[in-house]
Protein backbone atom coordinates (compact mmCIF):
# COMPACT_ATOMS: atom_id res chain seq x y z
CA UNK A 1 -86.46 83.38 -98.27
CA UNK A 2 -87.38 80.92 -101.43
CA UNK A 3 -89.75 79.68 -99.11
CA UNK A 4 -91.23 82.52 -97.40
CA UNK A 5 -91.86 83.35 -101.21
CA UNK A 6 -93.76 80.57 -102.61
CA UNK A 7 -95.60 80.29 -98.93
CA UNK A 8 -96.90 84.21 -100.32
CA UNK A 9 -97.66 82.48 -103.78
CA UNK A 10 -99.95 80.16 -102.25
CA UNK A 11 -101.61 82.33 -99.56
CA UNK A 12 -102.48 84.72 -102.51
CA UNK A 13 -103.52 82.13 -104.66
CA UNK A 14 -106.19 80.81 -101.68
CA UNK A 15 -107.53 84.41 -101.38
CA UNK A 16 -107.78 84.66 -105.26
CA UNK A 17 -109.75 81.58 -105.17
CA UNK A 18 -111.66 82.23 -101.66
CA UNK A 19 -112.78 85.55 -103.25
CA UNK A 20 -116.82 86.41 -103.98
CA UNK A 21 -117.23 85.83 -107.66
CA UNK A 22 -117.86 89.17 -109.49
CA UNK A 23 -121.72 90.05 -109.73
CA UNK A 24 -123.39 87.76 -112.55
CA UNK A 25 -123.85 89.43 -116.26
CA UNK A 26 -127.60 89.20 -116.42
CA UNK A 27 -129.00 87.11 -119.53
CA UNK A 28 -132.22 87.10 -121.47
CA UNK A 29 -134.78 84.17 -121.69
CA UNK A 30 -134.33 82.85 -124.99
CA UNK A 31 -137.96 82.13 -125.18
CA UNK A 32 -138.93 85.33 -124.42
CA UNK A 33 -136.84 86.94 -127.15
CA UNK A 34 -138.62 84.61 -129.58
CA UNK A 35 -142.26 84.61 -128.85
CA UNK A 36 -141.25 88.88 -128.35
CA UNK A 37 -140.29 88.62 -131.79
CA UNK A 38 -142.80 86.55 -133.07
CA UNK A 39 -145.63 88.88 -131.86
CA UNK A 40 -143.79 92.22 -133.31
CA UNK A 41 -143.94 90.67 -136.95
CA UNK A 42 -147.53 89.73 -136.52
CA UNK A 43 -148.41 93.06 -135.54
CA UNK A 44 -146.34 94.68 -138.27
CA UNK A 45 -147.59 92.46 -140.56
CA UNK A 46 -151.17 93.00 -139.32
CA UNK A 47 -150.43 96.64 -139.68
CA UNK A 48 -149.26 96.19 -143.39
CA UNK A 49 -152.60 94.14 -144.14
CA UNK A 50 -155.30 96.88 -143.20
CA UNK A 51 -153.06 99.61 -144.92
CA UNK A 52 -152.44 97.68 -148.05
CA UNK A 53 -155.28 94.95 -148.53
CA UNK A 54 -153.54 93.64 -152.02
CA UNK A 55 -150.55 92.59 -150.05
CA UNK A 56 -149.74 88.75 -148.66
CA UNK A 57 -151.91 87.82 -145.96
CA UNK A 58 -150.25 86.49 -142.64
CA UNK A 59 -148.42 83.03 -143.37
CA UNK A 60 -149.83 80.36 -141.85
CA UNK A 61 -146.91 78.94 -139.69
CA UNK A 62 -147.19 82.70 -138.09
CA UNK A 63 -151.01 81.89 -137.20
CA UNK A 64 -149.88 78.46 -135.92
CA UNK A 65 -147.55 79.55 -133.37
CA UNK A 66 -148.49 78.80 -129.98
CA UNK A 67 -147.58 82.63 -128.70
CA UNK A 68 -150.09 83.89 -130.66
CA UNK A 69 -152.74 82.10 -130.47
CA UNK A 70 -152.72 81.95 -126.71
CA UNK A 71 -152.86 85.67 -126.74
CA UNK A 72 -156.08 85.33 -129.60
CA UNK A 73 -159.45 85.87 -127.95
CA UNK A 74 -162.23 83.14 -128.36
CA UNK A 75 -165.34 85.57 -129.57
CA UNK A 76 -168.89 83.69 -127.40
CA UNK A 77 -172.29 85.18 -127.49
CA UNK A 78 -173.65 87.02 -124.73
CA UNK A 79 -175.55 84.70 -121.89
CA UNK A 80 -178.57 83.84 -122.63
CA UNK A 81 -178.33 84.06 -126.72
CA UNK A 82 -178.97 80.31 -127.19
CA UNK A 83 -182.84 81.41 -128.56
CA UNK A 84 -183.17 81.60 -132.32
CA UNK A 85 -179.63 80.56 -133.29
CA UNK A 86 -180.09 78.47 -136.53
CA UNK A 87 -176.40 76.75 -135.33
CA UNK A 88 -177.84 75.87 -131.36
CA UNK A 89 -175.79 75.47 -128.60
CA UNK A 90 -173.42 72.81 -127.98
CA UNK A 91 -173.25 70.92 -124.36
CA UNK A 92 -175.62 72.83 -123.19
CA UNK A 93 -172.69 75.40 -122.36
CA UNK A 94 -175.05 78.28 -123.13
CA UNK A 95 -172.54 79.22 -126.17
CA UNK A 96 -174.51 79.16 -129.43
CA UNK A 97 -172.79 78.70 -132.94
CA UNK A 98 -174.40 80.55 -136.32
CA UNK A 99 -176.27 83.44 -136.71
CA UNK A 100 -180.04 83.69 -136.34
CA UNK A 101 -181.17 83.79 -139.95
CA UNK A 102 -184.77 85.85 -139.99
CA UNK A 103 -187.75 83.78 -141.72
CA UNK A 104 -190.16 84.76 -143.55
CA UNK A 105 -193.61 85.75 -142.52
CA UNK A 106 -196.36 84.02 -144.58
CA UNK A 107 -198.65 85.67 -146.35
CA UNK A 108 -202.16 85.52 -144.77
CA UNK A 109 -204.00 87.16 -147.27
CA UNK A 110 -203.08 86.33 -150.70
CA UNK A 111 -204.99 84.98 -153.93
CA UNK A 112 -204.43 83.76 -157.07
CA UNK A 113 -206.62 84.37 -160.78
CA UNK A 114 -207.16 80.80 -162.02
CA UNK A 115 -210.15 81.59 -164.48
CA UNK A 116 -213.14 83.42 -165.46
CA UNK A 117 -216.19 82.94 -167.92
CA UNK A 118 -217.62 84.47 -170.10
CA UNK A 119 -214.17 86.05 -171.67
CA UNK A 120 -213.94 90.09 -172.35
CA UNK A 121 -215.17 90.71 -175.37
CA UNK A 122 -217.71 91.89 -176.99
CA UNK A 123 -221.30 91.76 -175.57
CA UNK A 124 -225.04 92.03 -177.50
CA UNK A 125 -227.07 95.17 -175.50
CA UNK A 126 -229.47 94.43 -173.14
CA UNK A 127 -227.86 90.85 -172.31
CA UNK A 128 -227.55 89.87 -168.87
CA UNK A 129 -225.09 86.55 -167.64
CA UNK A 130 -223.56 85.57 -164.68
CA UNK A 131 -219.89 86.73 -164.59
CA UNK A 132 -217.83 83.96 -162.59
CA UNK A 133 -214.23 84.36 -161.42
CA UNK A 134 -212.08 80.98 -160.01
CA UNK A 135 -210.04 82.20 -157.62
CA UNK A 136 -207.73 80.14 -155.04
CA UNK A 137 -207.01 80.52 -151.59
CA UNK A 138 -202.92 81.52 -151.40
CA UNK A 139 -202.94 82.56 -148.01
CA UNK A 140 -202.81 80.95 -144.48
CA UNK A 141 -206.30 81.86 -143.61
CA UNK A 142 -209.52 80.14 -144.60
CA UNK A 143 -211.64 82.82 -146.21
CA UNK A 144 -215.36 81.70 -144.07
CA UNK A 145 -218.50 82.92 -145.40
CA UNK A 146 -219.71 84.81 -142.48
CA UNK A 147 -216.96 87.41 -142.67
CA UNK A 148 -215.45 87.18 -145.88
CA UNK A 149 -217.59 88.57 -149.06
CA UNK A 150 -217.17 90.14 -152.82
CA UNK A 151 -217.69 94.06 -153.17
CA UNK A 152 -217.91 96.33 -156.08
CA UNK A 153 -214.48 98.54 -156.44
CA UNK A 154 -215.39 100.83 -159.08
CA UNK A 155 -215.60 101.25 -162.92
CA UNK A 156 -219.16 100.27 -164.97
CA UNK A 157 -221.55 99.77 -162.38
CA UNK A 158 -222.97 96.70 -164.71
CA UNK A 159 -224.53 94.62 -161.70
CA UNK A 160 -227.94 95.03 -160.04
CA UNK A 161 -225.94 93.96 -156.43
CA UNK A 162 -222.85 95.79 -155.44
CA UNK A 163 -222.30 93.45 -152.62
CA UNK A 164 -222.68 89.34 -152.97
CA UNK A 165 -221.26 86.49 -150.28
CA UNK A 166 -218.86 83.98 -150.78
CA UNK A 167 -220.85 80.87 -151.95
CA UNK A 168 -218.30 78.49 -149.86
CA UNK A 169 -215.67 78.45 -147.04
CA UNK A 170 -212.60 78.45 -148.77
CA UNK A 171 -209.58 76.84 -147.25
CA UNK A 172 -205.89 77.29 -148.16
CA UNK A 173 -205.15 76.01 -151.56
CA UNK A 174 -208.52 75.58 -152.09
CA UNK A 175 -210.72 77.46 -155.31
CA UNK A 176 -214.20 79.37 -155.19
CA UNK A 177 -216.17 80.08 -158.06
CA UNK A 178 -217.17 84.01 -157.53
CA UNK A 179 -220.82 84.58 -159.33
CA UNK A 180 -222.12 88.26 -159.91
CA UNK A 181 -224.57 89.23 -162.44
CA UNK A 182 -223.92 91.29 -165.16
CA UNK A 183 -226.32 93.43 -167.02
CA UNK A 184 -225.25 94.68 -170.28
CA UNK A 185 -227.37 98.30 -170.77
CA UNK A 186 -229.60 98.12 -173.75
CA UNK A 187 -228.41 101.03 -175.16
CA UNK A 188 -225.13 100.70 -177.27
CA UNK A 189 -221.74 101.41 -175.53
CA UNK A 190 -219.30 102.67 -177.88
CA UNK A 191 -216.55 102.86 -175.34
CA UNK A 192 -214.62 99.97 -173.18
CA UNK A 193 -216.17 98.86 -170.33
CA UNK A 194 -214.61 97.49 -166.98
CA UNK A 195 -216.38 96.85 -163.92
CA UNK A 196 -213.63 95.76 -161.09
CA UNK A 197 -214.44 93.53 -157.79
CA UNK A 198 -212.39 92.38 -155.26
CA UNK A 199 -212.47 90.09 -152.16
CA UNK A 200 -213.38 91.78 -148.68
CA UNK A 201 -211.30 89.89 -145.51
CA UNK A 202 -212.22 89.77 -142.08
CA UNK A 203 -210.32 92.72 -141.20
CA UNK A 204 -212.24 94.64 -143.86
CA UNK A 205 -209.61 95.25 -146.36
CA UNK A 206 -209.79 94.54 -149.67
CA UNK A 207 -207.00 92.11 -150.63
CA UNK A 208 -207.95 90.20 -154.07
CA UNK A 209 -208.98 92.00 -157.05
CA UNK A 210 -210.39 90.74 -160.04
CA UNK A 211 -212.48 92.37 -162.62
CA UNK A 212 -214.55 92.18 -166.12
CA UNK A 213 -213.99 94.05 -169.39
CA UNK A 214 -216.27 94.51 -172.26
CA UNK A 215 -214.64 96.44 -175.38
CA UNK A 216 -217.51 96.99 -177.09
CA UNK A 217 -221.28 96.06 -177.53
CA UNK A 218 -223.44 94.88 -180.67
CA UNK A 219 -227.13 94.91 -181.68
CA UNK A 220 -228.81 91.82 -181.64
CA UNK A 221 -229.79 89.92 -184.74
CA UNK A 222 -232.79 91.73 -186.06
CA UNK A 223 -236.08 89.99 -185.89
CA UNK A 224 -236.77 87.65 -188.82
CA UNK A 225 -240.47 88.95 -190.60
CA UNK A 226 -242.19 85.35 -191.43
């Protein structure tokens, strides 16, 4: 009987051990649970930024984990964009860097007062001088005598000519002396006089202006009697 007993002690200790192991407990990747977490508090704290500007921006050892910035997208320009981009492309990869800054657009027509004699001022009646005007050439274009010339604008019509030519080409930076006669009536002018003038391109737009003022006008000296 004692050993008929253990003999059942031993058979049920085989089939104890023989027996399929209850179904596993199922466990969680530990690195999943982290970079899981990691992302949630970048998003919250993401979240927090755009609501509340003023508050801490996202700490840096955040940024610098490798979840994240797997997940980041790379921004590239659109194929073909390597034209105009002030930064170029790199590798020829067809990926430019920078923005394309816009540059200025020269002025073509542009001039500059540098002089003029006689002065405004007074003038004697019935005097008549050449009125010159120094002008220079700020532009990109070369102001040529066969289409460029100097035209009367308006004011005192004081000149004989309303039209004259431009005595010279005159290439960027360079100066012309502008000549017009100038005939002071003989009659006395009490009030101010201004005749204007201005610079006539090859498009036939007036684009430099210049002009002449007289305030006033005098007698001349009377005539000595020997």
């Amino acid at each position: 009987m004692k050993n008929g007993f253990i003999f059942l002690i031993l058979i049920s200790a085989l089939l104890a051990a023989c027996a399929p192991e209850s179904a596993a407990q199922p466990t969680m990747d530990i690195g999943a649970i982290q970079t899981m977490a990691v992302e949630t508090a970048v998003m919250e704290i993401t979240v927090q930024a755009i609501l509340h500007p003023s508050l801490t921006p996202i700490p840096e050892t955040v940024l610098q984990s490798p979840s994240v910035l797997s997940n980041t997208a790379v921004p590239v320009s659109a194929p073909g964009g390597a034209g105009g981009s002030s930064g170029g492309s790199s590798g020829g990869s067809g990926v430019t860097s920078g923005t394309p800054q816009p540059s200025r657009t020269p002025d073509v027509y542009i001039c500059e007062y540098v002089t003029q004699f006689p002065p405004d001022k007074p003038q004697m009646t019935g005097a008549n001088y050449d009125m010159v005007w120094t002008i220079r050439n700020k532009g990109i274009s070369t102001w040529n005598t066969s289409e460029y010339y100097v035209k009367w604008l308006g004011g005192s019509d004081l000149s004989p000519s309303h039209t004259y030519p431009l005595p010279n080409n005159v290439v960027p930076s360079g100066t012309v002396e502008i000549v017009v006669d100038i005939h002071i009536p003989t009659e006395p002018m009490a009030d101010l006089q201004i005749t204007r003038w201005g610079i006539v391109n090859d498009n036939g737009d007036v684009f430099c202006k210049f002009y002449h003022a007289i305030p006033s006008t005098y007698p001349p000296s009377p005539t000595l009697t020997p």
